[in-house]
C-alpha atoms as a PDB file:
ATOM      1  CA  UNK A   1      -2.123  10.074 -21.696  1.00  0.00           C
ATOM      2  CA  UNK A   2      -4.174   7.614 -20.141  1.00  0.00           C
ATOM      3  CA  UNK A   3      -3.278   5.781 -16.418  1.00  0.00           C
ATOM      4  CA  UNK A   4      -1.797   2.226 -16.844  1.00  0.00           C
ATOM      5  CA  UNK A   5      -1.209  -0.827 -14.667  1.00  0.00           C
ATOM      6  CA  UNK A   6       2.205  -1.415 -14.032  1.00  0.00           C
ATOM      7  CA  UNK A   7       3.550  -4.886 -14.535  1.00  0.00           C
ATOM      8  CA  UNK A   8       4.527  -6.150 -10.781  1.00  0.00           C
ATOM      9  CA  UNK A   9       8.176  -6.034  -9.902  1.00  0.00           C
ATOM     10  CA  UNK A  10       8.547  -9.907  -9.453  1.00  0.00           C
ATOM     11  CA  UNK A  11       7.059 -13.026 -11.631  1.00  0.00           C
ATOM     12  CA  UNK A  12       3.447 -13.410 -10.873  1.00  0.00           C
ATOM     13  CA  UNK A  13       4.311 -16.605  -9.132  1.00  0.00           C
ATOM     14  CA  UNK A  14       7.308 -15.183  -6.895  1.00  0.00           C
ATOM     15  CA  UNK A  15       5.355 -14.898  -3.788  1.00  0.00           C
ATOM     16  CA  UNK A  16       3.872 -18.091  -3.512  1.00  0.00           C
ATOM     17  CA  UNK A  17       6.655 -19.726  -1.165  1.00  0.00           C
ATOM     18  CA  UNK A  18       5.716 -16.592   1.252  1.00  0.00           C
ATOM     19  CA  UNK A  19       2.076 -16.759   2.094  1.00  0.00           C
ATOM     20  CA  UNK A  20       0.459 -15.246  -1.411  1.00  0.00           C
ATOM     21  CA  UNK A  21      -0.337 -17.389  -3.847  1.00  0.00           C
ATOM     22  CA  UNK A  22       0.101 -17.240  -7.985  1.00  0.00           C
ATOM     23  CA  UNK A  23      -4.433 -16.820  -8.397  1.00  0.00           C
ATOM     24  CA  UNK A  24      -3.968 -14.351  -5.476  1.00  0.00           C
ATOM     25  CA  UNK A  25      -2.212 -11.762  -7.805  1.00  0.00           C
ATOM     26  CA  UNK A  26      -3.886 -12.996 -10.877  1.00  0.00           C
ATOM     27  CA  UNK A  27      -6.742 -11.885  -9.457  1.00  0.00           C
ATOM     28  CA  UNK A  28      -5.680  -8.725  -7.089  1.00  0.00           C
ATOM     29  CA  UNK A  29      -3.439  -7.573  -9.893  1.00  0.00           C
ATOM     30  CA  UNK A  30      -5.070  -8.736 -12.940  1.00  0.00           C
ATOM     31  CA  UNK A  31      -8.314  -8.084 -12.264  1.00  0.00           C
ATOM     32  CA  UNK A  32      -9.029  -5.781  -9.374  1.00  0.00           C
ATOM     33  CA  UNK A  33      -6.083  -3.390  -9.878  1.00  0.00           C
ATOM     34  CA  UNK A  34      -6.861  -3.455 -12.916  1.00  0.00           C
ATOM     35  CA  UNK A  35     -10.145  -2.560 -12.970  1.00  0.00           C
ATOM     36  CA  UNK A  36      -9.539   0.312 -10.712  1.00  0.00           C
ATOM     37  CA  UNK A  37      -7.374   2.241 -13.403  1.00  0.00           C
ATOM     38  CA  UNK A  38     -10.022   1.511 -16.284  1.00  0.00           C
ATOM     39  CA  UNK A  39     -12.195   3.221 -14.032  1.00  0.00           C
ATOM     40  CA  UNK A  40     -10.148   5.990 -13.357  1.00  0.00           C
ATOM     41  CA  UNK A  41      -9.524   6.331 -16.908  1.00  0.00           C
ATOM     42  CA  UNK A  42     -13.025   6.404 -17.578  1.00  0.00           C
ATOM     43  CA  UNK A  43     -13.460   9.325 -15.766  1.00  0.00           C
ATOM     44  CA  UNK A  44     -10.836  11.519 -17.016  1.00  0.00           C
ATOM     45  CA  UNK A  45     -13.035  13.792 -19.292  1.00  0.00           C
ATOM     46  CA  UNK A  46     -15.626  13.966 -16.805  1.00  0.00           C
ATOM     47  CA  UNK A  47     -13.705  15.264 -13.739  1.00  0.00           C
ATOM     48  CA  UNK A  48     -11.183  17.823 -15.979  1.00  0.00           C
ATOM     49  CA  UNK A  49      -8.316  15.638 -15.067  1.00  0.00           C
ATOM     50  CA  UNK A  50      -6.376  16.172 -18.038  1.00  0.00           C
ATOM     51  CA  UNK A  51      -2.405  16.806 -17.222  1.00  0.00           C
ATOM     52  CA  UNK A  52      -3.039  15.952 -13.584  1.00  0.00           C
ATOM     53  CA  UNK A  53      -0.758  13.448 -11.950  1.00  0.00           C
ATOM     54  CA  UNK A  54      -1.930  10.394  -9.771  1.00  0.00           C
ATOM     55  CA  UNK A  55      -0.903  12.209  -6.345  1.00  0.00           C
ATOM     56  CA  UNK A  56      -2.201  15.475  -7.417  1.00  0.00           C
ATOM     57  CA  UNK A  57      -5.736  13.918  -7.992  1.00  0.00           C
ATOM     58  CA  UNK A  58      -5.365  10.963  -4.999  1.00  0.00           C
ATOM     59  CA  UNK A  59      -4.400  14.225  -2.848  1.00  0.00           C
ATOM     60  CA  UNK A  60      -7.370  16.560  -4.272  1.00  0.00           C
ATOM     61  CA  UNK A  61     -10.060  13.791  -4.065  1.00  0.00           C
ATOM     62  CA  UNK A  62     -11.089  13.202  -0.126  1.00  0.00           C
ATOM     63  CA  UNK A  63     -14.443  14.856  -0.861  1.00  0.00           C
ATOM     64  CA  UNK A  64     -15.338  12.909  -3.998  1.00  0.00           C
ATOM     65  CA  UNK A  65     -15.523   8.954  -3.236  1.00  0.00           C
ATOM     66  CA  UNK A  66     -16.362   8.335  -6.630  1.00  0.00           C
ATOM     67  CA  UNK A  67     -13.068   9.555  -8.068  1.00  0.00           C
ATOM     68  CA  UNK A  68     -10.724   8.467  -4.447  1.00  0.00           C
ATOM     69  CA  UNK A  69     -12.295   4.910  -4.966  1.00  0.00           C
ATOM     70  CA  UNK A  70     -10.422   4.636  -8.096  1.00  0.00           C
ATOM     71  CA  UNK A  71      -7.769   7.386  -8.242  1.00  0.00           C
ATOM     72  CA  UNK A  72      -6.648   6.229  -4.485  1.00  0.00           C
ATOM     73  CA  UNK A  73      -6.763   2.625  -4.929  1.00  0.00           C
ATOM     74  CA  UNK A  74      -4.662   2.769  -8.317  1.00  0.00           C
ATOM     75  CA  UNK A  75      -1.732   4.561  -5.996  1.00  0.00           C
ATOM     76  CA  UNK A  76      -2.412   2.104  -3.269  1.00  0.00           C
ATOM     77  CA  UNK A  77      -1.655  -0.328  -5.222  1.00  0.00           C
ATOM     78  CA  UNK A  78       1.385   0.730  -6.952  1.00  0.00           C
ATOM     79  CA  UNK A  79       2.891   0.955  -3.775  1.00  0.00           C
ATOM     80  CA  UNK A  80       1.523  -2.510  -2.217  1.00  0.00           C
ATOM     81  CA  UNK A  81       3.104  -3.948  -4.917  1.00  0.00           C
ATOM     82  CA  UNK A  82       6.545  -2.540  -4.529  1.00  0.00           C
ATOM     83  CA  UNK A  83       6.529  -2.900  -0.730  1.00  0.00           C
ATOM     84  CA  UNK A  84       6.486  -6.766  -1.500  1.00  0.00           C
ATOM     85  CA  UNK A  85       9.477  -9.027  -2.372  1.00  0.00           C
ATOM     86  CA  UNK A  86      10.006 -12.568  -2.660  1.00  0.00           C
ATOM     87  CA  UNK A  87      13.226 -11.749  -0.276  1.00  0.00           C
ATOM     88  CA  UNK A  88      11.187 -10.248   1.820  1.00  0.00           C
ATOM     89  CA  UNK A  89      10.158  -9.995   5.792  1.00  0.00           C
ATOM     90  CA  UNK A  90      12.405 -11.065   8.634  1.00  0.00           C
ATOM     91  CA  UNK A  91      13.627  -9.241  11.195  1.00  0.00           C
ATOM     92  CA  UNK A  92      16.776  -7.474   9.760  1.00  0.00           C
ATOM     93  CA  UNK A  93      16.158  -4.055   9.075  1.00  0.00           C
ATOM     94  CA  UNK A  94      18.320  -1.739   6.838  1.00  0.00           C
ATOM     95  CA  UNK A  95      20.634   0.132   9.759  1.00  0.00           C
ATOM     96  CA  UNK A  96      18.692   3.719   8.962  1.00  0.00           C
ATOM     97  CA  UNK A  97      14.983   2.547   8.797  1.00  0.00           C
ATOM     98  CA  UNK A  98      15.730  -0.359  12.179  1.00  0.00           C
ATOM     99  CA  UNK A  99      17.189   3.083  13.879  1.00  0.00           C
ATOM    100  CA  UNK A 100      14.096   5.598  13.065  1.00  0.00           C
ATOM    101  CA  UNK A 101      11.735   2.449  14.164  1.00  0.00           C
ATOM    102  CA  UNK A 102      13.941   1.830  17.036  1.00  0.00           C
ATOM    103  CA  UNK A 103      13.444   5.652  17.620  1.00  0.00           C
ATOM    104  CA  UNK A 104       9.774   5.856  16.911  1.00  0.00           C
ATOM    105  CA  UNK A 105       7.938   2.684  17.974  1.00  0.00           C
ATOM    106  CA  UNK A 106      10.708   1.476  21.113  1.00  0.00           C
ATOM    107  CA  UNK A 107      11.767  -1.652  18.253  1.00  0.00           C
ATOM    108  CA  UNK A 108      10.660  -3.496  15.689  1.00  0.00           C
ATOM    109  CA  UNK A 109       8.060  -6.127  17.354  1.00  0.00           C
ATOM    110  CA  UNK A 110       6.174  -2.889  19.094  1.00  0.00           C
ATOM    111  CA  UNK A 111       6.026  -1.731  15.498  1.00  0.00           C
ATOM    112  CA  UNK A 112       5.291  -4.877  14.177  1.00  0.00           C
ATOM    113  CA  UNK A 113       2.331  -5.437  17.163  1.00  0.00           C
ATOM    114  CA  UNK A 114       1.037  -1.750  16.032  1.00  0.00           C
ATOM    115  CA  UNK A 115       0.727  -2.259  12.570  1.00  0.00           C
ATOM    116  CA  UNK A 116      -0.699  -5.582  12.704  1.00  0.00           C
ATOM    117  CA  UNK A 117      -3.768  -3.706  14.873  1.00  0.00           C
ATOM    118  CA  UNK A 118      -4.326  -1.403  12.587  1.00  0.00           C
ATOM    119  CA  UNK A 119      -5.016  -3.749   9.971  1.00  0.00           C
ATOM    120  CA  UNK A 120      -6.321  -5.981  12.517  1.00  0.00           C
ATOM    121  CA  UNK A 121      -9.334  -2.972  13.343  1.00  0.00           C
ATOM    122  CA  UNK A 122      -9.954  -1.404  10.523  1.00  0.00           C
ATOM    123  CA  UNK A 123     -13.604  -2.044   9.963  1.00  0.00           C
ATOM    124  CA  UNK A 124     -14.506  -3.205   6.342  1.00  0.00           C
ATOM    125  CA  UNK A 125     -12.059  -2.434   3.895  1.00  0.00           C
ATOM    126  CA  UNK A 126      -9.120  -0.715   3.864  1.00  0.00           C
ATOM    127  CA  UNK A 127      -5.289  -0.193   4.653  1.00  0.00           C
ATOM    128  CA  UNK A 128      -2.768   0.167   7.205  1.00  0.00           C
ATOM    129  CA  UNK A 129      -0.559   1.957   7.298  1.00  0.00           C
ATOM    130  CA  UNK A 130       3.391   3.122   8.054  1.00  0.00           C
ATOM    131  CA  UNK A 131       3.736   7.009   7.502  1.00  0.00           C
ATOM    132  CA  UNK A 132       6.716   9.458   7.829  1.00  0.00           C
ATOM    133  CA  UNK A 133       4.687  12.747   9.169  1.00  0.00           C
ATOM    134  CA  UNK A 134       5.763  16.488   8.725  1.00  0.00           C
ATOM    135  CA  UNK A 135       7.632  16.467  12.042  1.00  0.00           C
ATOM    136  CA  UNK A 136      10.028  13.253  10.269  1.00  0.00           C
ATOM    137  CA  UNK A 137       8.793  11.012  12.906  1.00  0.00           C
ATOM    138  CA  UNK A 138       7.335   7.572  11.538  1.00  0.00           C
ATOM    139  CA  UNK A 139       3.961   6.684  12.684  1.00  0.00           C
ATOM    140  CA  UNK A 140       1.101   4.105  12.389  1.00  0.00           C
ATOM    141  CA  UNK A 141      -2.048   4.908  10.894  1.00  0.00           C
ATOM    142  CA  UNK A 142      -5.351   3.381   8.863  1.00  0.00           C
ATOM    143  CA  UNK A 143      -7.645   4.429   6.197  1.00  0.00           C
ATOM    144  CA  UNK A 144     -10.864   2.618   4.908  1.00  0.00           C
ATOM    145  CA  UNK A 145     -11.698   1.733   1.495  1.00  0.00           C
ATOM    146  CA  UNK A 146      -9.451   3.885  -1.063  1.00  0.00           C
ATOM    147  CA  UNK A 147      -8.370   6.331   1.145  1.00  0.00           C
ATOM    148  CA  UNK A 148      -5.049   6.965   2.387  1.00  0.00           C
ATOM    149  CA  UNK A 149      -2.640   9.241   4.062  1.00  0.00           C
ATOM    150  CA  UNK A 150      -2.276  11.070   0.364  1.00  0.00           C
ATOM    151  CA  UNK A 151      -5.950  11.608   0.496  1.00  0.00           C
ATOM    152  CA  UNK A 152      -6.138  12.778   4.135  1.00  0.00           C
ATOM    153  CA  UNK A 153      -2.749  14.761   4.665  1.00  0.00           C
ATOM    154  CA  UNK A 154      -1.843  13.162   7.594  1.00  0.00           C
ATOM    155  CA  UNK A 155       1.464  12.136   6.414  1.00  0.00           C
ATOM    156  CA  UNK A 156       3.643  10.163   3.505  1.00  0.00           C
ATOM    157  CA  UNK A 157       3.247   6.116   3.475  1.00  0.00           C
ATOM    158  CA  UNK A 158       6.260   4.602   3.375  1.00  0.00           C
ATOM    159  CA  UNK A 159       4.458   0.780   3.791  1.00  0.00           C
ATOM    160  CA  UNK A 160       0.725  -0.059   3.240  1.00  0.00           C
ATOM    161  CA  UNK A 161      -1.100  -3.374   3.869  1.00  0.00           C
ATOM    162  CA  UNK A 162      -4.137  -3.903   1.844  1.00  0.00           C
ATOM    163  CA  UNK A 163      -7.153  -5.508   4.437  1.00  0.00           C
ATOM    164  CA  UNK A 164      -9.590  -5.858   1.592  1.00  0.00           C
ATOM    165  CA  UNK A 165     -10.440  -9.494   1.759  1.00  0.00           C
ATOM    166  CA  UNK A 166      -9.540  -9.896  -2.046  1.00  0.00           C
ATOM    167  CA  UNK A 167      -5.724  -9.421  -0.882  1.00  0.00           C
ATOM    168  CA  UNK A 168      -6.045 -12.530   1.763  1.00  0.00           C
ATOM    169  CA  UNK A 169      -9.186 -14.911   1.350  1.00  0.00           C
ATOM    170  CA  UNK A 170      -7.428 -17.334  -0.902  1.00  0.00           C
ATOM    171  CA  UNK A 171      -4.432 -18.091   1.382  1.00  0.00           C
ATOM    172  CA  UNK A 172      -6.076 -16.832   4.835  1.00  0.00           C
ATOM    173  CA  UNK A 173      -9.263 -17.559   4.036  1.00  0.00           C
ATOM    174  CA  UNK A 174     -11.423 -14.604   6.263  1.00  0.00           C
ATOM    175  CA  UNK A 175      -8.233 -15.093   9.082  1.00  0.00           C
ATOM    176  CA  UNK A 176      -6.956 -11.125   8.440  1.00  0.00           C
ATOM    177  CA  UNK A 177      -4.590 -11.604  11.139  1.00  0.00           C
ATOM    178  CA  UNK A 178      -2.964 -14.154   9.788  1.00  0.00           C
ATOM    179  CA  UNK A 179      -1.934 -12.457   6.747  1.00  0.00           C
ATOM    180  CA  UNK A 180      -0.820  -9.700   8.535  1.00  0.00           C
ATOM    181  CA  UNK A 181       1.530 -11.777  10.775  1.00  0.00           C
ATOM    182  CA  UNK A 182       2.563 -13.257   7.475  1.00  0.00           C
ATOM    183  CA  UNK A 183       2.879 -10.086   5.396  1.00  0.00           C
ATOM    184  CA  UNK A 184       5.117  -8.306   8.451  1.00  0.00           C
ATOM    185  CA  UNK A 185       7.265 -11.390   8.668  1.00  0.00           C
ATOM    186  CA  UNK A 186       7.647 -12.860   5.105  1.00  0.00           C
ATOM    187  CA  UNK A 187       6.578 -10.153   2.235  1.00  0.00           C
ATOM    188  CA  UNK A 188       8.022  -6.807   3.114  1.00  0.00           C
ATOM    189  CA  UNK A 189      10.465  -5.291   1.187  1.00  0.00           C
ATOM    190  CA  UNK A 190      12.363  -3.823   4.319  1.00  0.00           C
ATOM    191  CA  UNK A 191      14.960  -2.117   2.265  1.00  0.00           C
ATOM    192  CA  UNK A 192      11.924  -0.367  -0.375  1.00  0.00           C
ATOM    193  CA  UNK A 193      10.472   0.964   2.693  1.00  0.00           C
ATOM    194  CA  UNK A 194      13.980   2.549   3.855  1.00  0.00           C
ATOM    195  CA  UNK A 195      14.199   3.776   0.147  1.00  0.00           C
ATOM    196  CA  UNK A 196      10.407   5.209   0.162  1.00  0.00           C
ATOM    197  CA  UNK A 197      12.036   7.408   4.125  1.00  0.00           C
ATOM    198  CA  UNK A 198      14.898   8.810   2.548  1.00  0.00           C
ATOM    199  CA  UNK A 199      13.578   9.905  -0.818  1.00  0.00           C
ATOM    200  CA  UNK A 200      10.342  11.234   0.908  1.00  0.00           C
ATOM    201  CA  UNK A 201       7.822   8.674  -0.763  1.00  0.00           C
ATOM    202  CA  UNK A 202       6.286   7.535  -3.634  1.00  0.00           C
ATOM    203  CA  UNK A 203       6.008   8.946  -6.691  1.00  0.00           C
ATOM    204  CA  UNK A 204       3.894   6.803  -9.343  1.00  0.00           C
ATOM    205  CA  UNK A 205       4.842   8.632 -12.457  1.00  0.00           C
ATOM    206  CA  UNK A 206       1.872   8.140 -13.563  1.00  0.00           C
ATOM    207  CA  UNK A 207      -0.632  11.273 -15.054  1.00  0.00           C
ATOM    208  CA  UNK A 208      -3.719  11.641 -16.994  1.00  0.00           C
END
């Protein structure tokens, strides 16, 4: 069984009345996602990833950037997408994520201020980051290029922002805060992320 890109959970043009536009996912879907999982599938054979699932190789591949670059941005992906609705942003919270944010970060605009550096500092490309660590305390964090907290161990995401410049240049031109503001405040799925902290993550369902 080969790795596949899943069709986004919303009409490619659902986001445009919230900061990304209809070529933006033509082309970050369509094309880059995409060309992430031929990749991936291409190497298969090569790396003995027969029967392996996505998280099983994403988590096994920090010391080959070959296979993370594609493996790790095909999960990244799957989960940017779901993180995203075209009822998304705001600033009401479902009552059990607001209250472990509340907990965590002292509210939602010194999580929102957090995140938005993360993105904001990551040199290059890359992702930030909203992770649920072993201890069940929700934290912050950033990767760069295909990397993330799978790949590292240093917790489960929950919420990822993708800071490659293919994700924003169309609608933010090279203004990455800017589409961070707007991502925080118009695109996230607040209640997937809630989902994503009680069920313990994402799980892509997909396998080689």
């Amino acid at each position: 069984m080969a790795f596949s890109l899943p069709p986004l959970p919303y009409a490619i043009n659902a986001l445009a009345a919230n900061g990304m536009c209809q070529e933006t996912l033509e082309l970050h879907h369509g094309k880059h996602h995409n060309a992430y999982v031929t990749a991936l599938n291409g190497l298969i054979e090569s790396k003995g990833l027969a029967g392996k699932s996505l998280e099983t190789i994403v988590a096994g591949a920090a010391n080959d950037a070959p296979l993370l670059n594609q493996a790790g941005q095909h999960w990244n992906h799957i989960l940017f997408w779901q993180v995203m609705s075209p009822n998304g942003g705001g600033d009401k919270l479902p009552a059990k994520l607001a209250a472990k944010i509340d907990a965590d970060f002292g509210g939602l605009a010194q999580f929102k201020e957090a995140f938005k550096q993360a993105g904001v500092t990551q040199f290059g490309s890359g992702w930030a980051w909203l992770i649920m660590k072993a201890d069940g305390k929700l934290a912050v964090t950033k990767t760069p290029n295909g990397a993330s907290p799978v790949s590292t161990g240093e917790g489960t995401p929950i919420l990822g922002a993708d800071v490659w410049e293919h994700a924003y240049y169309l609608d933010f031109r090279n203004v990455r805060p800017n589409y961070l503001d707007n991502f925080l405040n118009k695109l996230v799925a607040w209640d997937v992320v809630e989902s994503l902290m009680e069920k313990g993550g994402l799980v892509s369902g997909q396998g080689a």
